[in-house]
PDB file of N, CA and C in Angstrom:
ATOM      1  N   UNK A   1       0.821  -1.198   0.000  1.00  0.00           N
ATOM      2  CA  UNK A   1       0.000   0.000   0.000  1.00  0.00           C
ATOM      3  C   UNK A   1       0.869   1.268   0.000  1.00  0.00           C
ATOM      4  N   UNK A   2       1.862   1.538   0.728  1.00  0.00           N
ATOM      5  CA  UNK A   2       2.722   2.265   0.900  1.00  0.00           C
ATOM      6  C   UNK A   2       3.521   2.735  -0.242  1.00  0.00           C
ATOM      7  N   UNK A   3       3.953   1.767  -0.939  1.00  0.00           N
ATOM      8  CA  UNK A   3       4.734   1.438  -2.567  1.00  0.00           C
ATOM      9  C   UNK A   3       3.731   2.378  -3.381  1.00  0.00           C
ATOM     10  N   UNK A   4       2.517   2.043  -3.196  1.00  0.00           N
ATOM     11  CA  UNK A   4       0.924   2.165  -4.471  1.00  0.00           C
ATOM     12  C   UNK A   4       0.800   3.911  -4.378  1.00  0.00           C
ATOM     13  N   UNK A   5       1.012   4.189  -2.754  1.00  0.00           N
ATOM     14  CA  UNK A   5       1.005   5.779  -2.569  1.00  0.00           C
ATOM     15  C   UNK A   5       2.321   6.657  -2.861  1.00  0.00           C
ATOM     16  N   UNK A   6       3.104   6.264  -2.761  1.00  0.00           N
ATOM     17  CA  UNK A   6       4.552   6.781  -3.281  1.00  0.00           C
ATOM     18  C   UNK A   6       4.516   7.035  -4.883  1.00  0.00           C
ATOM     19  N   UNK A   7       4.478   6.233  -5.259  1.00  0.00           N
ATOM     20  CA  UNK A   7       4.205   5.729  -7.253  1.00  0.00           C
ATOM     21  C   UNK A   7       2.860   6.609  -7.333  1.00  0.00           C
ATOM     22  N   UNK A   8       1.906   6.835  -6.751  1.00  0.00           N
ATOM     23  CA  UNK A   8       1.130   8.303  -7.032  1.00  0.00           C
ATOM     24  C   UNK A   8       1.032   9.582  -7.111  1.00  0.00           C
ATOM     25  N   UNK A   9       1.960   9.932  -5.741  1.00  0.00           N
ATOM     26  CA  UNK A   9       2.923  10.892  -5.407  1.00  0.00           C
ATOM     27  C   UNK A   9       3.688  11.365  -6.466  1.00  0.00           C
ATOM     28  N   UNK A  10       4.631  10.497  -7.195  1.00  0.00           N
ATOM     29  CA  UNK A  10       5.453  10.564  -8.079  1.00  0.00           C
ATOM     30  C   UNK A  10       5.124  10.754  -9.362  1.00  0.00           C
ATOM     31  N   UNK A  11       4.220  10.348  -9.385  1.00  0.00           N
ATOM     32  CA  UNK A  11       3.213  10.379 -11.099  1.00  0.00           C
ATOM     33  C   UNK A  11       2.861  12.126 -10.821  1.00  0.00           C
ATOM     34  N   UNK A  12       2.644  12.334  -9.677  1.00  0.00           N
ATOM     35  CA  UNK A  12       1.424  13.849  -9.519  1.00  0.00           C
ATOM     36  C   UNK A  12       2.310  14.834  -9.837  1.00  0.00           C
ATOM     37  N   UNK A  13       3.831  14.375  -8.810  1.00  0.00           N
ATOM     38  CA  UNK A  13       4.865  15.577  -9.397  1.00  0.00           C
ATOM     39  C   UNK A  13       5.340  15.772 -10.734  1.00  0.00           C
ATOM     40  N   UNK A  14       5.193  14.331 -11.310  1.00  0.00           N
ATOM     41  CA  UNK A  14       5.681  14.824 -12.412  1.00  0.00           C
ATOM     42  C   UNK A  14       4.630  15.164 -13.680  1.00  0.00           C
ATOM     43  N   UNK A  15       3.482  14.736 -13.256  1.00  0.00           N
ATOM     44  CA  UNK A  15       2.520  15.520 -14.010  1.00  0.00           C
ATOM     45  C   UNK A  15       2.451  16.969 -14.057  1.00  0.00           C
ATOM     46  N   UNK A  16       2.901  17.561 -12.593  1.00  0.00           N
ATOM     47  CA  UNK A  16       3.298  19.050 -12.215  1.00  0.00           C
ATOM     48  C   UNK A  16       3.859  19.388 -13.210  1.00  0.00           C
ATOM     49  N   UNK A  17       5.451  19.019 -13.233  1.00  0.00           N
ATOM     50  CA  UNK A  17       6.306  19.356 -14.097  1.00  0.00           C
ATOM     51  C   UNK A  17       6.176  19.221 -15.305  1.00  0.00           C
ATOM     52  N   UNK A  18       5.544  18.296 -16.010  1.00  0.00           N
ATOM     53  CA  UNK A  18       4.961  18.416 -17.407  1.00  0.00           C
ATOM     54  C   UNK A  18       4.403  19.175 -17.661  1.00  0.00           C
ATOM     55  N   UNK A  19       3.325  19.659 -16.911  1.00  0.00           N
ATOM     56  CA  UNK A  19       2.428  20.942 -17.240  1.00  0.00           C
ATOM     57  C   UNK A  19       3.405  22.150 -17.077  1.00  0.00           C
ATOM     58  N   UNK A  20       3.628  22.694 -16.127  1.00  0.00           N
ATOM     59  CA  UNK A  20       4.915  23.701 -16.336  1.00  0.00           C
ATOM     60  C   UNK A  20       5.292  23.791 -17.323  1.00  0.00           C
ATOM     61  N   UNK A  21       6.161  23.073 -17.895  1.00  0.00           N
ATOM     62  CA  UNK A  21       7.006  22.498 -18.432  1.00  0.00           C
ATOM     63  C   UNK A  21       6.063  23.130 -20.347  1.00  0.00           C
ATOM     64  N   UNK A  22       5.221  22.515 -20.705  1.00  0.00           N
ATOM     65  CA  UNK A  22       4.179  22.744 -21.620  1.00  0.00           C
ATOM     66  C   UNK A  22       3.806  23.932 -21.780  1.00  0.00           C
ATOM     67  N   UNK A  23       3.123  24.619 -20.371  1.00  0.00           N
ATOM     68  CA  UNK A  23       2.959  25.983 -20.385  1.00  0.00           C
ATOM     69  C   UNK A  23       3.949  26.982 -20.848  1.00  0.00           C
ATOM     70  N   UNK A  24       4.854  26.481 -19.982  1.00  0.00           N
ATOM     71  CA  UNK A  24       6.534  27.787 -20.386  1.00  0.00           C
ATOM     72  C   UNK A  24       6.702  27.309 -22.018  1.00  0.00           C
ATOM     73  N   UNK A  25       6.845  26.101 -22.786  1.00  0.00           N
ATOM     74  CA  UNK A  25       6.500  26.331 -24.200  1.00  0.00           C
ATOM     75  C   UNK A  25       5.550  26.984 -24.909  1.00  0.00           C
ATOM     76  N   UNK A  26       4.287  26.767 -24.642  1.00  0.00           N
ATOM     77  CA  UNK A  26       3.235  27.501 -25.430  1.00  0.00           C
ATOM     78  C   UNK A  26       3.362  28.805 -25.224  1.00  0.00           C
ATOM     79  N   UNK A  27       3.370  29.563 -23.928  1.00  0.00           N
ATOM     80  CA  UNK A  27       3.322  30.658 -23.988  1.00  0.00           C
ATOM     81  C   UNK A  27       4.530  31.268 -24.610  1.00  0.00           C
ATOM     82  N   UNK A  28       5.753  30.612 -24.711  1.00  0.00           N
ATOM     83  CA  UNK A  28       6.840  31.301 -25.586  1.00  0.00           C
ATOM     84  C   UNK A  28       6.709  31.194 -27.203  1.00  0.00           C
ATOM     85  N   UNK A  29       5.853  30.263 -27.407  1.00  0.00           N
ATOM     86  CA  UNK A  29       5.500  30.026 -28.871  1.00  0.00           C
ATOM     87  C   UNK A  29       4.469  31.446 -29.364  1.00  0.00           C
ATOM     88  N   UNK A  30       3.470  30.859 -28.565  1.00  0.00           N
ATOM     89  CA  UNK A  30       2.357  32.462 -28.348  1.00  0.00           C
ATOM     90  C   UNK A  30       2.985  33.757 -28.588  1.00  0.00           C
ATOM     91  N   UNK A  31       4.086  34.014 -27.900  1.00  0.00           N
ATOM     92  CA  UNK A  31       4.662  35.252 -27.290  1.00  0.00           C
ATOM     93  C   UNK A  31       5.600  35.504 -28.843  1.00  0.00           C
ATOM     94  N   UNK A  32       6.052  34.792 -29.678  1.00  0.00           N
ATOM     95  CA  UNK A  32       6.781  34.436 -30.642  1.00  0.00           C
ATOM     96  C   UNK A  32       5.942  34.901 -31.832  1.00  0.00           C
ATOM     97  N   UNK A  33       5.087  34.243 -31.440  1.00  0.00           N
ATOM     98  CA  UNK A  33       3.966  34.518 -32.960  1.00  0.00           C
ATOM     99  C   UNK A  33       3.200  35.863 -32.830  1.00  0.00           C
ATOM    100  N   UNK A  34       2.890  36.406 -31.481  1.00  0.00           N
ATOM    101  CA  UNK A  34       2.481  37.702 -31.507  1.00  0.00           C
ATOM    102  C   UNK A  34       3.510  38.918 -31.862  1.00  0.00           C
ATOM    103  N   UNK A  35       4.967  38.978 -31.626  1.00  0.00           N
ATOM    104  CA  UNK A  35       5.677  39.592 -32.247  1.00  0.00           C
ATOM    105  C   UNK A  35       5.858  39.560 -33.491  1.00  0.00           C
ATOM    106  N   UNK A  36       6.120  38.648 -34.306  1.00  0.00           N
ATOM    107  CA  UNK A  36       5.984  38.618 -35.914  1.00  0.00           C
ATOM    108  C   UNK A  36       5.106  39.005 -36.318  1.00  0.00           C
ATOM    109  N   UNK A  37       3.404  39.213 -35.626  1.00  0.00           N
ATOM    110  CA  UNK A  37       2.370  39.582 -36.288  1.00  0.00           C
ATOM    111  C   UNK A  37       2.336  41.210 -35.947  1.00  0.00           C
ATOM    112  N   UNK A  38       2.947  41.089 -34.957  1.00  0.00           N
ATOM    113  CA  UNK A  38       3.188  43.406 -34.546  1.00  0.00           C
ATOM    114  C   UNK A  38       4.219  43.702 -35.343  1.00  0.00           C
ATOM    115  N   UNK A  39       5.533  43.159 -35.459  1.00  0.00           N
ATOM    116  CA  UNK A  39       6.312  43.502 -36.271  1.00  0.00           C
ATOM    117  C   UNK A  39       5.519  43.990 -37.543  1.00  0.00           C
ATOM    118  N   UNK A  40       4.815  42.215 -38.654  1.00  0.00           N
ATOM    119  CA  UNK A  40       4.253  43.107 -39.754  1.00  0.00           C
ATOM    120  C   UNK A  40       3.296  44.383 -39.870  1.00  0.00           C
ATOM    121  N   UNK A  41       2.722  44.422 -38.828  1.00  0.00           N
ATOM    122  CA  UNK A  41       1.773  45.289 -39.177  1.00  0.00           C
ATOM    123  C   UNK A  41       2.474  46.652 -38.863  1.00  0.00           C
ATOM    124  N   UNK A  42       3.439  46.634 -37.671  1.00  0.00           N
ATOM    125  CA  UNK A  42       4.654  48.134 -38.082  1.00  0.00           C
ATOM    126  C   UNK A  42       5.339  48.409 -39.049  1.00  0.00           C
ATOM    127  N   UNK A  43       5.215  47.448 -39.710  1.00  0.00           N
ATOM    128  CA  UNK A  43       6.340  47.233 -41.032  1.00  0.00           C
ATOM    129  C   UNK A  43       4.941  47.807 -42.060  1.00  0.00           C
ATOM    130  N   UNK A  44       3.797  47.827 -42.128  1.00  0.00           N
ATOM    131  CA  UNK A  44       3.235  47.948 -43.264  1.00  0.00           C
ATOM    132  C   UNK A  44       2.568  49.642 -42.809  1.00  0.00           C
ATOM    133  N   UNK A  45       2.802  49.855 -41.405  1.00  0.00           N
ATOM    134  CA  UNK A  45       2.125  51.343 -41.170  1.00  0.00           C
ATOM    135  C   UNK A  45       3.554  52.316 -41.395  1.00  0.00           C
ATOM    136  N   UNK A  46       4.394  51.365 -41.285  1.00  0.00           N
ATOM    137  CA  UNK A  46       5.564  52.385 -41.329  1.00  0.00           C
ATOM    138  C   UNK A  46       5.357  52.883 -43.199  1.00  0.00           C
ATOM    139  N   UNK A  47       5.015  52.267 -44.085  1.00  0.00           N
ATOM    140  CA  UNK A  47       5.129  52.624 -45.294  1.00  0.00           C
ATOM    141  C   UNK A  47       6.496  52.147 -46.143  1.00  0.00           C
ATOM    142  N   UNK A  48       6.464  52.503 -47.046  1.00  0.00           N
ATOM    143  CA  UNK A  48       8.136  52.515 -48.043  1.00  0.00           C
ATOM    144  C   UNK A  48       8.715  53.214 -47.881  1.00  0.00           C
ATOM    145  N   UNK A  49       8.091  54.954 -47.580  1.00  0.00           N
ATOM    146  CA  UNK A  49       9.331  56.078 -47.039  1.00  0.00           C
ATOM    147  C   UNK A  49      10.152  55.590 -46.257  1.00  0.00           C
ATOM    148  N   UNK A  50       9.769  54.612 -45.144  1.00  0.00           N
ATOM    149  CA  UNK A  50      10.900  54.929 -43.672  1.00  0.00           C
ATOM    150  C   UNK A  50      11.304  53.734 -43.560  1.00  0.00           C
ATOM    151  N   UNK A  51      11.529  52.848 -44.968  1.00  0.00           N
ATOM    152  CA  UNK A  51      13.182  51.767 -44.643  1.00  0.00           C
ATOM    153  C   UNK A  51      12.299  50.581 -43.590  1.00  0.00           C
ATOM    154  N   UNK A  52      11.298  50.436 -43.652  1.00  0.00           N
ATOM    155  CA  UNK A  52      10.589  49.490 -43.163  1.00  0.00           C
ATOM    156  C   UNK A  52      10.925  49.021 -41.619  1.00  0.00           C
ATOM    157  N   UNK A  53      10.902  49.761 -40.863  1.00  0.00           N
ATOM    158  CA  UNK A  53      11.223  49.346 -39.729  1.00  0.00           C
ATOM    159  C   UNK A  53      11.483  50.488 -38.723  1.00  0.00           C
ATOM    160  N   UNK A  54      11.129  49.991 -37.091  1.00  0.00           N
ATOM    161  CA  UNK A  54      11.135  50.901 -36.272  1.00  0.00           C
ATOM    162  C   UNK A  54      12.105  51.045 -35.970  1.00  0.00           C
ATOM    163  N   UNK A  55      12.973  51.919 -34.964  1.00  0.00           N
ATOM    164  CA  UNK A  55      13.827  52.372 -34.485  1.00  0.00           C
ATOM    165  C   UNK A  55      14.089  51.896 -32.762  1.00  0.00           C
ATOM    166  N   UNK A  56      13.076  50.981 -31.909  1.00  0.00           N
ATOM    167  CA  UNK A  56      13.306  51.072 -30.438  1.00  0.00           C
ATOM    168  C   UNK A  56      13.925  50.259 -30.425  1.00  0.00           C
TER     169      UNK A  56
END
């Protein structure tokens, strides 16, 4: 019984850490794809005069 609760324990933490683990990917993927999509759209308000791109 003791063994059965340990090996549950152990499954839970590392289910923890998987999720973490998942989250800190997606949201850097997320965070990835929302910059490329602000980039273009600064890139298309900036126009052709100004060399396509911001300055910060």
């Amino acid at each position: 019984m003791d063994a059965m609760i340990s090996l549950l324990v152990m499954v839970f933490y590392l289910a923890i850490i998987a999720f973490i683990i998942w989250f800190a990917i997606t949201l850097i993927t997320t965070n990835k794809e929302r910059n490329r999509l602000l980039k273009e759209i600064s890139n298309k308000l900036d126009g052709p005069g100004h060399g396509g791109g911001s300055n910060f």
